[in-house]
C-alpha atoms as a PDB file:
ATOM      1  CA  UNK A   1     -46.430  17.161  -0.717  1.00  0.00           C
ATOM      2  CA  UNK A   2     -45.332  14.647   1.394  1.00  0.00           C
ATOM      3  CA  UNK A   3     -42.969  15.622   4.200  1.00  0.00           C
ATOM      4  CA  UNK A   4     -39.576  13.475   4.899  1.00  0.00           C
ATOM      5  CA  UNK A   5     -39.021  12.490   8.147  1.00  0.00           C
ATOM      6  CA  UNK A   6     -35.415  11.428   9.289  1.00  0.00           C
ATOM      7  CA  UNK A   7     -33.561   9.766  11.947  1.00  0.00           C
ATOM      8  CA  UNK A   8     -32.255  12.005  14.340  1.00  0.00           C
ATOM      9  CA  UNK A   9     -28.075  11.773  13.947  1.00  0.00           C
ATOM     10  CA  UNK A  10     -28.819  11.625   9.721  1.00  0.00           C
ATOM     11  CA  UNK A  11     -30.665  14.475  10.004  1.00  0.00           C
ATOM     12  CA  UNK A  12     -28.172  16.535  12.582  1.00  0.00           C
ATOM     13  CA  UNK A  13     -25.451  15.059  10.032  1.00  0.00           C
ATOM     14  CA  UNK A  14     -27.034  16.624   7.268  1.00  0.00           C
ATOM     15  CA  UNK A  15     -27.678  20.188   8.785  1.00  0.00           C
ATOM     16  CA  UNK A  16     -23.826  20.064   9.980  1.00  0.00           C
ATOM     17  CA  UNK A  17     -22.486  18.640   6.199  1.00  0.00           C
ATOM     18  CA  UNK A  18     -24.631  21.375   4.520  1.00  0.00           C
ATOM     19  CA  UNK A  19     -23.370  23.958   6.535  1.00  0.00           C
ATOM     20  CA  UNK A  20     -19.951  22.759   6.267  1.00  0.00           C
ATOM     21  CA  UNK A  21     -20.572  23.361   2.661  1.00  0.00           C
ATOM     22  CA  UNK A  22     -21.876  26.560   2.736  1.00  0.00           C
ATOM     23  CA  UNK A  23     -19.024  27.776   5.427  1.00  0.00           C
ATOM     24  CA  UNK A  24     -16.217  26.723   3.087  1.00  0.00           C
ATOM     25  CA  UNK A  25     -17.600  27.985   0.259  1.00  0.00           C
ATOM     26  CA  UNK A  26     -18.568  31.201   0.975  1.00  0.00           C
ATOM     27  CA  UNK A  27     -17.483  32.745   4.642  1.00  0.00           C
ATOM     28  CA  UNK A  28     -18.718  31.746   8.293  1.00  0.00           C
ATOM     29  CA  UNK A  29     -19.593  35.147   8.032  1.00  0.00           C
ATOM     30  CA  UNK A  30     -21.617  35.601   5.120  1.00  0.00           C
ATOM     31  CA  UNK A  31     -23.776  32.174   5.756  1.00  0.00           C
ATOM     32  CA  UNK A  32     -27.150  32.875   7.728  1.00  0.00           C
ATOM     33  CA  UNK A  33     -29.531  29.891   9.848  1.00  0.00           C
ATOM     34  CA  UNK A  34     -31.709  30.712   6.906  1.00  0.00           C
ATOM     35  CA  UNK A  35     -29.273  30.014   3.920  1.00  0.00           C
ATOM     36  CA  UNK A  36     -28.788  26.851   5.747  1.00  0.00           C
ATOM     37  CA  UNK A  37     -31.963  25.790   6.143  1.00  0.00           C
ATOM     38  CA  UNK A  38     -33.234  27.012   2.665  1.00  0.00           C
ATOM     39  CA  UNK A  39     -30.595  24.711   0.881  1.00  0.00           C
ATOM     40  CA  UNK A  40     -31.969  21.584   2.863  1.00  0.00           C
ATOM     41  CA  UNK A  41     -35.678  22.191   2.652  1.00  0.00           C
ATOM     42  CA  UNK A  42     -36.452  22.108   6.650  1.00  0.00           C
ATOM     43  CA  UNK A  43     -38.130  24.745   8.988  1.00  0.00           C
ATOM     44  CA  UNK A  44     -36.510  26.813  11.224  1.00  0.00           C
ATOM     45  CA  UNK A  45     -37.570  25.086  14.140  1.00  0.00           C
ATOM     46  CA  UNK A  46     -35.923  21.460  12.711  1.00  0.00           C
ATOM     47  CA  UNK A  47     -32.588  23.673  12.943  1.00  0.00           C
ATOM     48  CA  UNK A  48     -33.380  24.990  16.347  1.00  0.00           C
ATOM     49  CA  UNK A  49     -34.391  21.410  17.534  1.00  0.00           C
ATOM     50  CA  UNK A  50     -30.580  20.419  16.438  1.00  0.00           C
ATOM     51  CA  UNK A  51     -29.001  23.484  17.478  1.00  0.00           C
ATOM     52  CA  UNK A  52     -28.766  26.842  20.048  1.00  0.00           C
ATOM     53  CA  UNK A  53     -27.605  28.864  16.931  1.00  0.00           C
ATOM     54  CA  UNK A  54     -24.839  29.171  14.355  1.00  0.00           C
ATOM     55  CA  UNK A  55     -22.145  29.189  16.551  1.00  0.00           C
ATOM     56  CA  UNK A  56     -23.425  25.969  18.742  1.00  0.00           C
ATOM     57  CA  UNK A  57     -23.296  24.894  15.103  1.00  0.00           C
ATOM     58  CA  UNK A  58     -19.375  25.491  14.627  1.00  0.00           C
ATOM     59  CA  UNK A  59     -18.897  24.026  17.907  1.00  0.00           C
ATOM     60  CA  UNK A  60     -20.384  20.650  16.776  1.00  0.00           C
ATOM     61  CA  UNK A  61     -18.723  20.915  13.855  1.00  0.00           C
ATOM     62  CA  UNK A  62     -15.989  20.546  15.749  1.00  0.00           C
ATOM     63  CA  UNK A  63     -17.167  18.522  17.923  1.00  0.00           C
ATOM     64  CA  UNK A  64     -17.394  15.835  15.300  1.00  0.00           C
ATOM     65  CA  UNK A  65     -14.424  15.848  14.271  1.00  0.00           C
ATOM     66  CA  UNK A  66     -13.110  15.048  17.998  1.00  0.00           C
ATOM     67  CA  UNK A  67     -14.946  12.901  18.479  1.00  0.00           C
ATOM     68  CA  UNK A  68     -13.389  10.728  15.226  1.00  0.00           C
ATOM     69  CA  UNK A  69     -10.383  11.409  17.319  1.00  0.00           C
ATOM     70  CA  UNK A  70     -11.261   9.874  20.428  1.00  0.00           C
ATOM     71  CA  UNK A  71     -12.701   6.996  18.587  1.00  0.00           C
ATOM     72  CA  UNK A  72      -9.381   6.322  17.032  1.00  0.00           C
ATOM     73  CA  UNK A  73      -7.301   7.044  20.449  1.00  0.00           C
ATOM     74  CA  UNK A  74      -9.634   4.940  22.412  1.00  0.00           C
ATOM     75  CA  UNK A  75      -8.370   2.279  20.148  1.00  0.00           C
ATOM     76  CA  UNK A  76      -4.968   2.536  20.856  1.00  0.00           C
ATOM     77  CA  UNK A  77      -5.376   2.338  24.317  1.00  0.00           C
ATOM     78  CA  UNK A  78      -7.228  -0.944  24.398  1.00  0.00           C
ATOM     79  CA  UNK A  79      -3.879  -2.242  22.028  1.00  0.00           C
ATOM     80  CA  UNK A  80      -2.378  -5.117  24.330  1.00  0.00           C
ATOM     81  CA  UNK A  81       0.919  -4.962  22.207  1.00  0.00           C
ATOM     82  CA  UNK A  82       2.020  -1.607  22.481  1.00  0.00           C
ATOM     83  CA  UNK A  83       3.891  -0.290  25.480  1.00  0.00           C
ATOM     84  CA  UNK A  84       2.554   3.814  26.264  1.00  0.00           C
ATOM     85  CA  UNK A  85       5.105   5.479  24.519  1.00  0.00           C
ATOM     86  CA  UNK A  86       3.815   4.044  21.624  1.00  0.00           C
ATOM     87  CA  UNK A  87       0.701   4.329  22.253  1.00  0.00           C
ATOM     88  CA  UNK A  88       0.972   8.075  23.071  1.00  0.00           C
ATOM     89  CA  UNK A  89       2.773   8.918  19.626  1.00  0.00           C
ATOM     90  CA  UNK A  90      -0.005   6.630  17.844  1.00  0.00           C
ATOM     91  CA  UNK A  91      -2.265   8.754  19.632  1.00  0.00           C
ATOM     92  CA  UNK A  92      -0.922  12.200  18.194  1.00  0.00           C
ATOM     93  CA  UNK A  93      -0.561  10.774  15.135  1.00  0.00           C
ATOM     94  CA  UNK A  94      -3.934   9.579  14.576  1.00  0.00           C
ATOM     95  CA  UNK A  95      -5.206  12.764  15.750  1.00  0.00           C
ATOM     96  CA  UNK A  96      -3.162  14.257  13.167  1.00  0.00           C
ATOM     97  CA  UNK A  97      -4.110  12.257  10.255  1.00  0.00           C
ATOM     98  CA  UNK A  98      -7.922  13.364  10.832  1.00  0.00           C
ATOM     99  CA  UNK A  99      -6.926  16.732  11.068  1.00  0.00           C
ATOM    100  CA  UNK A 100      -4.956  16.930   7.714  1.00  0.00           C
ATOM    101  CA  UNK A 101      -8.158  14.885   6.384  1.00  0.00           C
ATOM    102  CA  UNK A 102     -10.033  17.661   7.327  1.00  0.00           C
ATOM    103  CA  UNK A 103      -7.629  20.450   6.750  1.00  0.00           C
ATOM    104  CA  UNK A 104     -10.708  22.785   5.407  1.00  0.00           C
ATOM    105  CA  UNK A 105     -12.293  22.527   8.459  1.00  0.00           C
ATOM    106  CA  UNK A 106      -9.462  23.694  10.626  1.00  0.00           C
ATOM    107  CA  UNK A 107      -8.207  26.322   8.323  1.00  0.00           C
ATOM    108  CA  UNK A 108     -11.731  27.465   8.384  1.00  0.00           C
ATOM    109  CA  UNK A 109     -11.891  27.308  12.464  1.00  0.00           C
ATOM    110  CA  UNK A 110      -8.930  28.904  12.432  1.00  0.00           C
ATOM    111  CA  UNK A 111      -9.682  31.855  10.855  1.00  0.00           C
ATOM    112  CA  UNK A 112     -12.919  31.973  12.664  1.00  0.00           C
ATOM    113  CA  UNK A 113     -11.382  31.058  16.386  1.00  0.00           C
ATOM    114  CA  UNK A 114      -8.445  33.259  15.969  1.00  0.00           C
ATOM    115  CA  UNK A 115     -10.364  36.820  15.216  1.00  0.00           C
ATOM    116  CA  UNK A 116      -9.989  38.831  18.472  1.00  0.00           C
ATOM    117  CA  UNK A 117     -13.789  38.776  19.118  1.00  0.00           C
ATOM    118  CA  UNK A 118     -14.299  35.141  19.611  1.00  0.00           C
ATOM    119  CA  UNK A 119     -12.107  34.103  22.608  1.00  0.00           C
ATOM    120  CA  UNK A 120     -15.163  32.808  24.135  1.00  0.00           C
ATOM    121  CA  UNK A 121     -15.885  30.604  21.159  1.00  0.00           C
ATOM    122  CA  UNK A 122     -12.237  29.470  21.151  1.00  0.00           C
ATOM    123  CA  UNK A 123     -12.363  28.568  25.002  1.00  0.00           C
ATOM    124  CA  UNK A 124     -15.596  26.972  24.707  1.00  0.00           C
ATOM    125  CA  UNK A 125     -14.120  24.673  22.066  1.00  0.00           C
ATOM    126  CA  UNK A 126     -11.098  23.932  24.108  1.00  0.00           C
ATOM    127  CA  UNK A 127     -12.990  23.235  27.092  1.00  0.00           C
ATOM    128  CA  UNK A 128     -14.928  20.500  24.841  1.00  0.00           C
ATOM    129  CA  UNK A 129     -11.807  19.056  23.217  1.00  0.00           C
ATOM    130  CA  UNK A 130      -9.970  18.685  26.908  1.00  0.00           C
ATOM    131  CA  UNK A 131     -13.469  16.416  28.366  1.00  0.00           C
ATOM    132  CA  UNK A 132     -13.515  14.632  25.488  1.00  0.00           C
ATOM    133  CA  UNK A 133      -9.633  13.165  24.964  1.00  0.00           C
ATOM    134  CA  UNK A 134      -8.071  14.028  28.368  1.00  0.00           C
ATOM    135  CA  UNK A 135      -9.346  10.745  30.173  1.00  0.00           C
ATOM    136  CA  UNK A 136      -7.996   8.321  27.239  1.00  0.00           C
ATOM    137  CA  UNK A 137      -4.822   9.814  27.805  1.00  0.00           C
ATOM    138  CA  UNK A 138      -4.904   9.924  31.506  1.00  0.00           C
ATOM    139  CA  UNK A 139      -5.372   6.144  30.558  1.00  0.00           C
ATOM    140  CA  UNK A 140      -1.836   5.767  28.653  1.00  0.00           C
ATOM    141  CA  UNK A 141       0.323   7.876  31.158  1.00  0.00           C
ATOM    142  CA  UNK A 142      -0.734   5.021  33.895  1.00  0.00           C
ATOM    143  CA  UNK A 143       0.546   2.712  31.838  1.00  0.00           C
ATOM    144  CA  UNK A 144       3.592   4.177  31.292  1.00  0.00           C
ATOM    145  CA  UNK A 145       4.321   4.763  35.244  1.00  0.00           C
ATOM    146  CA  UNK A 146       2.983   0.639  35.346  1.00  0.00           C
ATOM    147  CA  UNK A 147       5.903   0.166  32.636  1.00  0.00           C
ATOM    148  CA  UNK A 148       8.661   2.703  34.481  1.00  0.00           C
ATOM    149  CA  UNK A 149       8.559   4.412  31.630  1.00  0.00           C
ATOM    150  CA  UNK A 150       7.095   7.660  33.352  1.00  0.00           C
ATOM    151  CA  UNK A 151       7.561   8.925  36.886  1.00  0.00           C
ATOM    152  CA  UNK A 152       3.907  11.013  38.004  1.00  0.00           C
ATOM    153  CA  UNK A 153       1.980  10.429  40.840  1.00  0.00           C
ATOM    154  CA  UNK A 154      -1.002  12.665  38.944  1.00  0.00           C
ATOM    155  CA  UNK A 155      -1.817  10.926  35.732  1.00  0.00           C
ATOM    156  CA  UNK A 156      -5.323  12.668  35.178  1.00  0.00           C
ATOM    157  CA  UNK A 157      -3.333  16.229  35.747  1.00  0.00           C
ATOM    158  CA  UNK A 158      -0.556  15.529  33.650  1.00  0.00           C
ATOM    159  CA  UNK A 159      -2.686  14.577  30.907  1.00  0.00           C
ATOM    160  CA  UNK A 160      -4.818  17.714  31.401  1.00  0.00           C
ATOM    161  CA  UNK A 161      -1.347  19.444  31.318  1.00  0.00           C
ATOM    162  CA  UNK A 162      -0.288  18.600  27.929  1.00  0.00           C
ATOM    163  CA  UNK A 163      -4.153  20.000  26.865  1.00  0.00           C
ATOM    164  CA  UNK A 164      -3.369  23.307  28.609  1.00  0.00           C
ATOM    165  CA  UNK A 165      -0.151  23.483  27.388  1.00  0.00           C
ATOM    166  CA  UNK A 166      -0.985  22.248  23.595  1.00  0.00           C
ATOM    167  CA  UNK A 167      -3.824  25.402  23.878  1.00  0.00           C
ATOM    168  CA  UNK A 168      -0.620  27.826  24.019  1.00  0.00           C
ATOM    169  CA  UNK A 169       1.104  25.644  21.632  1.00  0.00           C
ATOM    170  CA  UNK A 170      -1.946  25.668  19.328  1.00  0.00           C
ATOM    171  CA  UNK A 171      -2.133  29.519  19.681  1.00  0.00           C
ATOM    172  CA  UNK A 172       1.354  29.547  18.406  1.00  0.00           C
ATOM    173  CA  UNK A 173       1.399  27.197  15.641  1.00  0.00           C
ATOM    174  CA  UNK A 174      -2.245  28.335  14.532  1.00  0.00           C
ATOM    175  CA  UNK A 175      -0.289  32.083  13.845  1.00  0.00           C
ATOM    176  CA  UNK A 176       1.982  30.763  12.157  1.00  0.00           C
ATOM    177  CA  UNK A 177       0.242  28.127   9.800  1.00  0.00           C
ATOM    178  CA  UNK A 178      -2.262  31.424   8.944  1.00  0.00           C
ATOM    179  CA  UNK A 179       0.665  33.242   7.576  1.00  0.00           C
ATOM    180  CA  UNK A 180       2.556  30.563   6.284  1.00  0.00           C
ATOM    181  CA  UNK A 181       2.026  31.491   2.686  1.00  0.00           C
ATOM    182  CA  UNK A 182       3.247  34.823   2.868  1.00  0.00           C
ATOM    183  CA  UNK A 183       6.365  33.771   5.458  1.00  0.00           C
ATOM    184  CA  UNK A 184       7.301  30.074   4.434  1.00  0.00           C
ATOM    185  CA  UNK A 185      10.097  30.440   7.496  1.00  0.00           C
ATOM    186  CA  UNK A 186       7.704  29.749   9.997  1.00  0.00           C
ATOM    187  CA  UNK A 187       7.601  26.198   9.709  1.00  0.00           C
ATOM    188  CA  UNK A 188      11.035  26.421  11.272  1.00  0.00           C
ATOM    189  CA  UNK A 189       9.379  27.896  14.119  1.00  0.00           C
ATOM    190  CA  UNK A 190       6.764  25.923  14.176  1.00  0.00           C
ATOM    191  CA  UNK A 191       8.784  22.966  14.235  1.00  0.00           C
ATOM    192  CA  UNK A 192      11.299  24.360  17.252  1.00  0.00           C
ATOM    193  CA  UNK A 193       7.658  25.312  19.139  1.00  0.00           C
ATOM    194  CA  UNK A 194       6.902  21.840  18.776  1.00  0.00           C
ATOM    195  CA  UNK A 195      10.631  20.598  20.385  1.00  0.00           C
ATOM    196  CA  UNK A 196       9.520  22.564  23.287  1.00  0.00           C
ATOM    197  CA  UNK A 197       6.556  21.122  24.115  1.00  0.00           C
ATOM    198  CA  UNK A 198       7.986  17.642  23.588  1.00  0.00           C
ATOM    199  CA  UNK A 199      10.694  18.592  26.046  1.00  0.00           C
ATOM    200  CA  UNK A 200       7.990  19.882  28.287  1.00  0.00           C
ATOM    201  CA  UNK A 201       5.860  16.401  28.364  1.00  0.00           C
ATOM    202  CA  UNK A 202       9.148  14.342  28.931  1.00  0.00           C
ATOM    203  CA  UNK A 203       9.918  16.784  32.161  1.00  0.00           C
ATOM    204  CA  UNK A 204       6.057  16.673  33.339  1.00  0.00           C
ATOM    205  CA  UNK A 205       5.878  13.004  32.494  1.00  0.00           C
ATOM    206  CA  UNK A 206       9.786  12.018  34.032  1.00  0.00           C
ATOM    207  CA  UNK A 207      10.235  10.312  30.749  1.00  0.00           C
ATOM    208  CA  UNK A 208      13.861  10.023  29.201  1.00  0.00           C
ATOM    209  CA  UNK A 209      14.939  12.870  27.258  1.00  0.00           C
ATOM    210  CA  UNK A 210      14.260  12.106  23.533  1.00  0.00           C
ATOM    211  CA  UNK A 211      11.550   9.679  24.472  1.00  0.00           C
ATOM    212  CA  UNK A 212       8.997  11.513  23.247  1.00  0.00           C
ATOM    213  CA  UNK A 213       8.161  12.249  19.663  1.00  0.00           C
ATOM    214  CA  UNK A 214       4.582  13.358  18.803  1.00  0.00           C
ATOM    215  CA  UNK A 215       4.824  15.329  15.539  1.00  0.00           C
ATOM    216  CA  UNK A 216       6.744  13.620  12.804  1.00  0.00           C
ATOM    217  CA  UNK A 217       8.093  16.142  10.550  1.00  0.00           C
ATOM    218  CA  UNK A 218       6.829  14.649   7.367  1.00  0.00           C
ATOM    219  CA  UNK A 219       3.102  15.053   8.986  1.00  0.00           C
ATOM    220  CA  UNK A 220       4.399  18.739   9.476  1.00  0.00           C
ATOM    221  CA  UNK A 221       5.313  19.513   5.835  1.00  0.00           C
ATOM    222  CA  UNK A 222       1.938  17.627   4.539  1.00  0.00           C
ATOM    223  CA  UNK A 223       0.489  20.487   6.516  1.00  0.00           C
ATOM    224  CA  UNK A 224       2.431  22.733   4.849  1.00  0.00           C
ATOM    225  CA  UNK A 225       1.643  21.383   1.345  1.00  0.00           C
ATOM    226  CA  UNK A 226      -2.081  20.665   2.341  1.00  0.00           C
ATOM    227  CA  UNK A 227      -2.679  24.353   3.531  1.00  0.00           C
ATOM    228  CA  UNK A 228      -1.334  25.930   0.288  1.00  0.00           C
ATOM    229  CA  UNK A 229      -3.627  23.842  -1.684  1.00  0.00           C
END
């Protein structure tokens, strides 16, 4: 039999789409290295050439998606006609577009991330998230102080700021969305957790109250809608 041979990223593409497959369909949990590899028809070592383990796995899983992200946000910021508030709320909204896209992901993640044994897993994919985005943001926030738009001497810090703070605010929220079916008032809460943290960025940022809006409430309820379904 002859043996296929594939380029590295379609073949790392494949192990990761296969196992996003297998993960949605029937647990994190209950899906082994081996089921993976059995349904593409590689060795153990291809996997292990690709990947530490399953969980390194789930990390570039996510991985992939933020990196979409920063594709998308990089951009923005190279847009000549858009002063940074704009930019910043194109920014979140992009992000948030690819997100609902791959709402079966992150309610996957979620339940994964958010089980009481994997805080490491959950700070490891933080950590990743933060390197990846952070300095494209850092990027728009010295634009705005260019434009007088924001007041920071530390644009690097306050853009690692929102990141720290969206990790509580993403703790929050995440809660929430996981019980959403049983407790439909949370999106109320969800959308007052989100007023605070907009109030927070226009205090670290010196911005005009109001001035920033990164969540638009119809992306909000197609989470709501997209998570029931």
């Amino acid at each position: 039999m002859t043996r296929i041979t594939k380029e590295y990223h379609e073949r790392k593409n494949e192990i990761l789409d296969t196992a996003q497959e297998l993960f949605l369909t029937q647990g994190y949990e209950k899906v082994s290295v081996d089921n993976i590899i059995k349904k593409i028809g590689i060795a153990k070592g291809t996997f292990y050439y690709y990947f530490k383990s399953k969980e390194d796995l789930l990390n570039k899983l996510v991985k992939r998606m933020v990196d979409k992200i920063k594709i998308e946000i990089k951009k923005i910021v190279e847009k000549n006609d858009l002063d940074a508030i704009s930019k910043l709320e194109k920014a979140y909204s992009v992000a948030g577009n690819i997100k609902l896209e791959n709402i079966h992901l992150i309610k996957l993640m979620l339940n994964i991330l958010y089980k009481k044994d994997n805080l490491i897993l959950r700070y490891k994919v933080y950590k990743s998230n933060v390197e990846l985005v952070v300095p494209e943001f850092a990027k728009i926030i010295e634009q705005g102080v260019k434009e007088n738009l924001f007041n920071t001497p530390y644009p690097y810090e306050a853009a690692k700021l929102f990141f720290e703070l969206g990790s509580v605010l993403g703790d929050v929220i995440s809660k929430l969305l996981l019980e959403l079916d049983k407790k439909p008032g949370n999106m109320d809460k969800i959308v007052k957790e989100i007023e605070i943290y907009e109030d927070a960025m226009e205090r670290i940022l010196g911005a005009r109250k109001g001035a920033i809006n990164i969540v638009s409430r119809e992306m909000l309820k197609n989470f709501q809608e997209k998570i029931k379904t």
